[in-house]
N, C-alpha and C. Protein backbone atom coordinates (compact mmCIF):
# COMPACT_ATOMS: atom_id res chain seq x y z
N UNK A 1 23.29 28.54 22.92
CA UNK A 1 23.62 27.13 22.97
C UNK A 1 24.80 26.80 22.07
N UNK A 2 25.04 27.65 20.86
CA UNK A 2 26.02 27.62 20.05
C UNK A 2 26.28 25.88 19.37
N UNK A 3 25.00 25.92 19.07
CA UNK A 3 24.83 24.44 18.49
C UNK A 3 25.48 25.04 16.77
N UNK A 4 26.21 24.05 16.38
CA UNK A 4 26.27 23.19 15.07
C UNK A 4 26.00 23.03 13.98
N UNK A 5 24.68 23.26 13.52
CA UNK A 5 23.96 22.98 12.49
C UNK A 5 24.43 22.04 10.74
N UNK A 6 25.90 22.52 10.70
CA UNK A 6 26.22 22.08 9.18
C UNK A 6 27.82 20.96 10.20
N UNK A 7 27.27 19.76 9.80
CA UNK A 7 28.73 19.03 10.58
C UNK A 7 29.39 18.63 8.82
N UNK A 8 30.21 18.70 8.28
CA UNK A 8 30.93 18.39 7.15
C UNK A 8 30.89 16.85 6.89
N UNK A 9 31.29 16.30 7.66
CA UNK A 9 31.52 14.71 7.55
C UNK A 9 30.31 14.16 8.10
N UNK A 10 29.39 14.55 7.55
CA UNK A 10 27.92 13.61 8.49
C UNK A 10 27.02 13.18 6.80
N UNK A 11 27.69 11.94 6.62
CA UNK A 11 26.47 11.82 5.44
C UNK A 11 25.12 11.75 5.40
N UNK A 12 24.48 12.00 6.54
CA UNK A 12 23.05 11.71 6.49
C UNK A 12 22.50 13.30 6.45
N UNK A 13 23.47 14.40 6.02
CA UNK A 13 22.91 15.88 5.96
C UNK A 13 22.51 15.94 4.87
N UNK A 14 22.83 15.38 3.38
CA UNK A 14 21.92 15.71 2.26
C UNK A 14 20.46 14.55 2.62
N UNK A 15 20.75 13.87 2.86
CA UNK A 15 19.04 12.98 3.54
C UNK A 15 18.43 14.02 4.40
N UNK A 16 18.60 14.24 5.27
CA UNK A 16 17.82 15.26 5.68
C UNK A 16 17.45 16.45 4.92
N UNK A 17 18.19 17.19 4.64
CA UNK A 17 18.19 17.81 3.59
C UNK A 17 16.92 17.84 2.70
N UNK A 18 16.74 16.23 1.73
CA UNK A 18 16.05 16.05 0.96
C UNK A 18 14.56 15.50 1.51
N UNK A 19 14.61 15.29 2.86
CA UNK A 19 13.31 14.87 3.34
C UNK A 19 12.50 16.22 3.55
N UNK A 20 13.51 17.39 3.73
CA UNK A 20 12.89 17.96 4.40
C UNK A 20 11.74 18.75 2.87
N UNK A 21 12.64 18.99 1.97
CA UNK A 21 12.18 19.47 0.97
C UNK A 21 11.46 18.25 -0.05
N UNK A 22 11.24 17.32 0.34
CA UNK A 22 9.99 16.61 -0.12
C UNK A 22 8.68 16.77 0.66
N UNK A 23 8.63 17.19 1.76
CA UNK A 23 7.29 18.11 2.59
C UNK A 23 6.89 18.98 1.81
N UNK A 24 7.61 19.22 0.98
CA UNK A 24 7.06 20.69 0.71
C UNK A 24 6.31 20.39 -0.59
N UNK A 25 6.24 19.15 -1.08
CA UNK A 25 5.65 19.13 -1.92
C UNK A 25 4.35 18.86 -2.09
N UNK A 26 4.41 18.30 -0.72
CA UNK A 26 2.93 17.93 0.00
C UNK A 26 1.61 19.04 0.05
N UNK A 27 2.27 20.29 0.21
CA UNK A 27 1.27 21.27 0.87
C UNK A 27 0.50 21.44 -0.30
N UNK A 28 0.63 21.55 -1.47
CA UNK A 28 -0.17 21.98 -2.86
C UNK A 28 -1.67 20.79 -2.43
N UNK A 29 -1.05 19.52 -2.47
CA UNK A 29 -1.63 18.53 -1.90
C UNK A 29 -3.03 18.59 -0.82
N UNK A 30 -2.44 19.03 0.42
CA UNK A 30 -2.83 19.85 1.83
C UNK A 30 -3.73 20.43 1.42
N UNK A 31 -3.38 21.64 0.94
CA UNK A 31 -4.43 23.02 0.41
C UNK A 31 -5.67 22.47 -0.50
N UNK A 32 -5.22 21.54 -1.19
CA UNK A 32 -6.22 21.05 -2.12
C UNK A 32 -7.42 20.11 -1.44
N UNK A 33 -6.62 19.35 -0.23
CA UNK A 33 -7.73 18.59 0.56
C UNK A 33 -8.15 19.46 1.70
N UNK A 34 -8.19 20.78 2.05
CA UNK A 34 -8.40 21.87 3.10
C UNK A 34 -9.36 22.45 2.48
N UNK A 35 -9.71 22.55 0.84
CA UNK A 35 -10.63 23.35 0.12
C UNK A 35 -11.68 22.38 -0.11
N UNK A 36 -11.29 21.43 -0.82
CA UNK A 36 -12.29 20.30 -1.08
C UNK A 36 -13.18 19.42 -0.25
N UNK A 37 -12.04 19.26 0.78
CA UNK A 37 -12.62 17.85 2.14
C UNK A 37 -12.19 18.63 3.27
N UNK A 38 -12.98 19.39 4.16
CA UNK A 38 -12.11 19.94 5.32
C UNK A 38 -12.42 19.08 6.12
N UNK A 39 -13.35 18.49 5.90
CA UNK A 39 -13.57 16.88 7.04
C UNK A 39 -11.80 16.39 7.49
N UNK A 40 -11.64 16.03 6.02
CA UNK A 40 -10.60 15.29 6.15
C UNK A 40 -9.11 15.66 6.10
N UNK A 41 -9.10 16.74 6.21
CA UNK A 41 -7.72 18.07 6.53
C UNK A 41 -7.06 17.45 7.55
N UNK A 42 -6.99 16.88 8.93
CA UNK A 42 -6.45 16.24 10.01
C UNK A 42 -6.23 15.69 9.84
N UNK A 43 -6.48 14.70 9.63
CA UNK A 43 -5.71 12.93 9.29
C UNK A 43 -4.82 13.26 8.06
N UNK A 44 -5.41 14.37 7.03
CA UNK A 44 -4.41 13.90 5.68
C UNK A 44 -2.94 14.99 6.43
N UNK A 45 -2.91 15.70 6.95
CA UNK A 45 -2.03 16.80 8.18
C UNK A 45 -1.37 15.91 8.20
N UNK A 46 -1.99 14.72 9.43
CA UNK A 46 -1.18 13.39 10.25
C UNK A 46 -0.54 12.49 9.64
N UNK A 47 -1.55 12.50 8.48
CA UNK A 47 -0.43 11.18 7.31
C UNK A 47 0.63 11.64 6.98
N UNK A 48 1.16 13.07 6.55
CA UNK A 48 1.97 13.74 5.90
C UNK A 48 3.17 13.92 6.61
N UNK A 49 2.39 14.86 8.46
CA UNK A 49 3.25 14.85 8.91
C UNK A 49 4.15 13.25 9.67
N UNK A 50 3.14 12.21 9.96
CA UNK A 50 4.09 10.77 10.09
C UNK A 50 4.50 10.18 8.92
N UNK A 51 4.70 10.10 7.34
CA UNK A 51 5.15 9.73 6.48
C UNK A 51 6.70 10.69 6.43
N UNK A 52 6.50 12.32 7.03
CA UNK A 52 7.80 12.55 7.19
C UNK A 52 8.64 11.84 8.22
N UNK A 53 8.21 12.07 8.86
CA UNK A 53 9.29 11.55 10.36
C UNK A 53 9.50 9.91 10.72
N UNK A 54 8.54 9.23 9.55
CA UNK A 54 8.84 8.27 9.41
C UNK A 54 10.62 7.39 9.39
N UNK A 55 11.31 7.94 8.15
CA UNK A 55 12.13 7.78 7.90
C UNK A 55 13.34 8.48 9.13
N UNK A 56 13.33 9.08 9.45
CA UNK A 56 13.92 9.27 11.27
C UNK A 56 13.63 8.24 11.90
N UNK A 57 12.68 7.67 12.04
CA UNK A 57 13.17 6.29 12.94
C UNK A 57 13.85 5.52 12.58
């Protein structure tokens, strides 16, 4: 497809960038409610993953 990935003049690449690596801070999070509450492992998944992609809309 020979897509693109790094466009130079696109200021919204360090935002992305930084959203993406604020997920990651989540999982310590994740793991901790996967051990403790596995009830509730799905929804806290769903919150995490729509609080990311939030900011894309």
């Amino acid at each position: 497809m020979k897509t693109n990935w790094k466009v130079k003049d696109n200021p919204l690449q360090p935002l992305g960038l930084w959203m993406n690596f604020a997920q990651l801070i989540y999982f310590p999070f994740l793991i901790f409610i996967l051990i403790k509450y596995p009830d509730y492992f799905i929804m806290t998944y769903a919150i995490i993953k729509g609080a990311h992609l939030f900011p894309h809309a």
